[in-house]
Protein backbone atom coordinates (compact mmCIF):
# COMPACT_ATOMS: atom_id res chain seq x y z
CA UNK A 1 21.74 160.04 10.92
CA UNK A 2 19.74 157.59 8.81
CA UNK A 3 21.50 155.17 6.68
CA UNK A 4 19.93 156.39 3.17
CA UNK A 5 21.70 159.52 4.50
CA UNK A 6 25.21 157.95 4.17
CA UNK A 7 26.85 158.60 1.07
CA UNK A 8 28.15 155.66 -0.37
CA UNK A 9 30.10 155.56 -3.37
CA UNK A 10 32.45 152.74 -5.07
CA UNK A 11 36.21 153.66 -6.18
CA UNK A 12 35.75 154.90 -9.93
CA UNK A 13 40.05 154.31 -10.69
CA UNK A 14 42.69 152.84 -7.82
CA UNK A 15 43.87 155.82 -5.76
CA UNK A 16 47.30 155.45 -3.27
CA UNK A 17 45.27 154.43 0.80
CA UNK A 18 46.16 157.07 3.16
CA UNK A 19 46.10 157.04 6.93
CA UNK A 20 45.97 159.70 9.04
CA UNK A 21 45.50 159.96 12.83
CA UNK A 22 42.26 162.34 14.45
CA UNK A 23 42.07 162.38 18.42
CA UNK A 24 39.07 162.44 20.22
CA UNK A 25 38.17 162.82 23.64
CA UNK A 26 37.61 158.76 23.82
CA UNK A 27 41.13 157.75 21.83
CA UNK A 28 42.63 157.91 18.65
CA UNK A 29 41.05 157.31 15.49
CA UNK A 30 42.84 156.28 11.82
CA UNK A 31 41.12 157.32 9.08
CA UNK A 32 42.18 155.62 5.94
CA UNK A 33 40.83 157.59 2.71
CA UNK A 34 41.57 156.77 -0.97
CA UNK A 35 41.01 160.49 -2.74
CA UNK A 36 38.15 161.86 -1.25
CA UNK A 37 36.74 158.17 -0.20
CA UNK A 38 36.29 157.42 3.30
CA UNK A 39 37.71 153.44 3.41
CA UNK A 40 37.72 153.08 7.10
CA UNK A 41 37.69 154.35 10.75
CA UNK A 42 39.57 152.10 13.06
CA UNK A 43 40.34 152.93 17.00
CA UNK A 44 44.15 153.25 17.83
CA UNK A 45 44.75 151.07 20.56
CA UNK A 46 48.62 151.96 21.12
CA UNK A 47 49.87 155.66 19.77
CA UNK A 48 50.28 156.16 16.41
CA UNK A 49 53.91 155.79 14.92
CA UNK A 50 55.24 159.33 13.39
CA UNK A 51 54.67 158.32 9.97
CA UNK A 52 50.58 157.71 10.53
CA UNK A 53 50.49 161.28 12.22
CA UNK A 54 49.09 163.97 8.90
CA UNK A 55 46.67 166.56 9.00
CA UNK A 56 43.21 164.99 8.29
CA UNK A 57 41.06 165.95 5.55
CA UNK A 58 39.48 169.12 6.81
CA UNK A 59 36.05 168.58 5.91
CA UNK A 60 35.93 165.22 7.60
CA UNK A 61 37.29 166.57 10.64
CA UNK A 62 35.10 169.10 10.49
CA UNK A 63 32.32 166.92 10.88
CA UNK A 64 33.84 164.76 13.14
CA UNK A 65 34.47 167.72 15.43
CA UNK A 66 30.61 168.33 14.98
CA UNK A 67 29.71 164.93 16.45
CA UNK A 68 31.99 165.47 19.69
CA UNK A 69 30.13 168.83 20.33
CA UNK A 70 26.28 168.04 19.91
CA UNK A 71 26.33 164.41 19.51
CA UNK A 72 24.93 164.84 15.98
CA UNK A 73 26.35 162.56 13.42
CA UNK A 74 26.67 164.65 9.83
CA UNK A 75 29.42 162.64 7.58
CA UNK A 76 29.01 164.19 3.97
CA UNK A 77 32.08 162.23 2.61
CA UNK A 78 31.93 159.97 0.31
CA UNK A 79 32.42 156.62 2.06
CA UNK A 80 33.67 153.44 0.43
CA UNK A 81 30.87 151.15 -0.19
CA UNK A 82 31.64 147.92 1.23
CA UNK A 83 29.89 145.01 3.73
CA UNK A 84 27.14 142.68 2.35
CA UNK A 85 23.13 143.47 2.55
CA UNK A 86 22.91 141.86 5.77
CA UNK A 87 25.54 143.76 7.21
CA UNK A 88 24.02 146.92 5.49
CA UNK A 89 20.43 145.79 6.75
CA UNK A 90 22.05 145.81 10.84
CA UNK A 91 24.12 149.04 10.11
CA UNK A 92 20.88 150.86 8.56
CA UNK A 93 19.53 150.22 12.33
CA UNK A 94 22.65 150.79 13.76
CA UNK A 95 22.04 154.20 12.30
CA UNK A 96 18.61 154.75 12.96
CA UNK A 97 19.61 154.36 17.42
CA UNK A 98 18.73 157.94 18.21
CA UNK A 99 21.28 159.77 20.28
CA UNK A 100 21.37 158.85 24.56
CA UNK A 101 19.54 155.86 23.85
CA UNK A 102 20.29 152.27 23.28
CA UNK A 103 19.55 148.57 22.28
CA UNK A 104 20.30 145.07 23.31
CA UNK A 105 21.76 142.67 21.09
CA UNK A 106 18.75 140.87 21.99
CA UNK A 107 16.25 143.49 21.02
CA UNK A 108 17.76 144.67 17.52
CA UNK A 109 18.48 141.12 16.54
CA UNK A 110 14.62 140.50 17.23
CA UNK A 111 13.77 143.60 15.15
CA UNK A 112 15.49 142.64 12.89
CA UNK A 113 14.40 138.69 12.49
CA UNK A 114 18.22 137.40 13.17
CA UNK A 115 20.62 136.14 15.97
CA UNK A 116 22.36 137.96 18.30
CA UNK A 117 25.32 136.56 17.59
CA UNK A 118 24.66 137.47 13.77
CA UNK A 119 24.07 140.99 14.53
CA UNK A 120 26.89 141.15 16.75
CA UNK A 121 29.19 139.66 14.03
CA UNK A 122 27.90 142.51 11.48
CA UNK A 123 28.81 144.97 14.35
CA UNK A 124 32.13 143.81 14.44
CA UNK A 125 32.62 144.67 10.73
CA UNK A 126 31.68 148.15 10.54
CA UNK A 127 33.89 149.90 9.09
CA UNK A 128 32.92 153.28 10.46
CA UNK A 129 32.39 153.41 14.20
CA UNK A 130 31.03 156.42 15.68
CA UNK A 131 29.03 157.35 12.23
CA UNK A 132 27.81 153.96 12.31
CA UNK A 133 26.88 153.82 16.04
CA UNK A 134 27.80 150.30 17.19
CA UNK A 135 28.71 152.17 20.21
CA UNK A 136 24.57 152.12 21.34
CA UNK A 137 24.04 148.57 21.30
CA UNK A 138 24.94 146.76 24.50
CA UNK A 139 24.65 143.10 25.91
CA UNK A 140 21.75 141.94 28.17
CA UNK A 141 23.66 142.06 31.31
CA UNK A 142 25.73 144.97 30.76
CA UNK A 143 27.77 147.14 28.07
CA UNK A 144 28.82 144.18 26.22
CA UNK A 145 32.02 144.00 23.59
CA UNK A 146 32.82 146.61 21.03
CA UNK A 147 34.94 146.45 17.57
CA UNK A 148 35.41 142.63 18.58
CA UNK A 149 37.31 142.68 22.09
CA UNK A 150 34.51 141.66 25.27
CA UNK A 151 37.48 143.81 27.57
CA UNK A 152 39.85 146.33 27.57
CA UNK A 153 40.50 149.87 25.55
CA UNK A 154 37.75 149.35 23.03
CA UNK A 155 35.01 148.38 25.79
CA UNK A 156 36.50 151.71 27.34
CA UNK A 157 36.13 154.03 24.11
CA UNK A 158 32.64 152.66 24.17
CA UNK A 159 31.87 153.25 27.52
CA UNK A 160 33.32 156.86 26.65
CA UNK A 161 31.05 156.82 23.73
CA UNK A 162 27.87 156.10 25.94
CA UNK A 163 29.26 158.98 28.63
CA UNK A 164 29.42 161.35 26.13
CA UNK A 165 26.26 161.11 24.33
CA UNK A 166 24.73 160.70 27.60
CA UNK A 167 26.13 164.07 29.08
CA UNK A 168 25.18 165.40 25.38
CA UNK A 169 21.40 165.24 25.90
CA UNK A 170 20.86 166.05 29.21
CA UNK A 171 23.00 169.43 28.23
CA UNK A 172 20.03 170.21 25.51
């Protein structure tokens, strides 16, 4: 999915944040919405408590359902515009990693006439992991951190990430 593609929208009047809890085959995910605004997607790293458990919105799982089957990333909800232009300028390539392949931190930061360590810091901040693939870019020397942490269940749900859309394309 290209960025232009994502449909970002600003809050028009304050609406109450809710959380609900989607499982995938790589973890769990909260989604927070506000109305029909997608705010955030943020991996669970411990089960969710009984009060974040709720039906997700339909349509949005829909779609994510559609992204653990072919790999193809197809959000049509509204998300919640946020980040700054440089963050929007990395996620815009983030977005434009085609499925099965990936990037160094190295490489994208050169594309993209920055640091490493900049582009890795915009990573960090996306707000929607798997429709923003983060996921695809990796360090020099190996997979390299993801959603902030350099080890543990995040690296993992990346490395799950990488699996899948790797098993994905040699399926096609």
């Amino acid at each position: 999915m290209s960025h232009s593609q994502l449909n970002w929208q600003t809050l028009e009047k304050p609406e109450p944040l809710l959380t609900y809890c989607y499982t995938t085959p790589a973890g769990s995910l909260a989604i927070q919405m506000r109305g029909k605004l997608l705010c955030k997607l943020q991996w669970l790293l411990a089960p969710p408590l009984e009060a974040e458990r709720g039906a997700s919105p339909t349509a949005l799982e829909q779609q994510l359902n559609h992204y653990w089957l072919t790999g193809k990333i197809a959000i049509s909800t509204a998300l919640l515009q946020q980040g700054t232009e440089f963050q929007h300028k990395v996620w815009r390539a983030l977005s434009l990693i085609p499925l099965g392949q990936t990037r160094t931190y190295g490489e994208l930061a050169k594309e993209l006439d920055t640091s490493p360590r900049a582009l890795a810091n915009a990573c960090r901040q996306n707000p929607f992991p798997v429709i923003i693939p983060c996921h695809r870019v990796l360090a020099m020397t190996g997979i390299g951190g993801y959603a902030g942490a350099s080890t543990g269940k995040l690296v993992k749900i990346k490395a799950a990430l990488l699996q899948h859309e790797k098993m994905l394309i040699h399926d096609i």
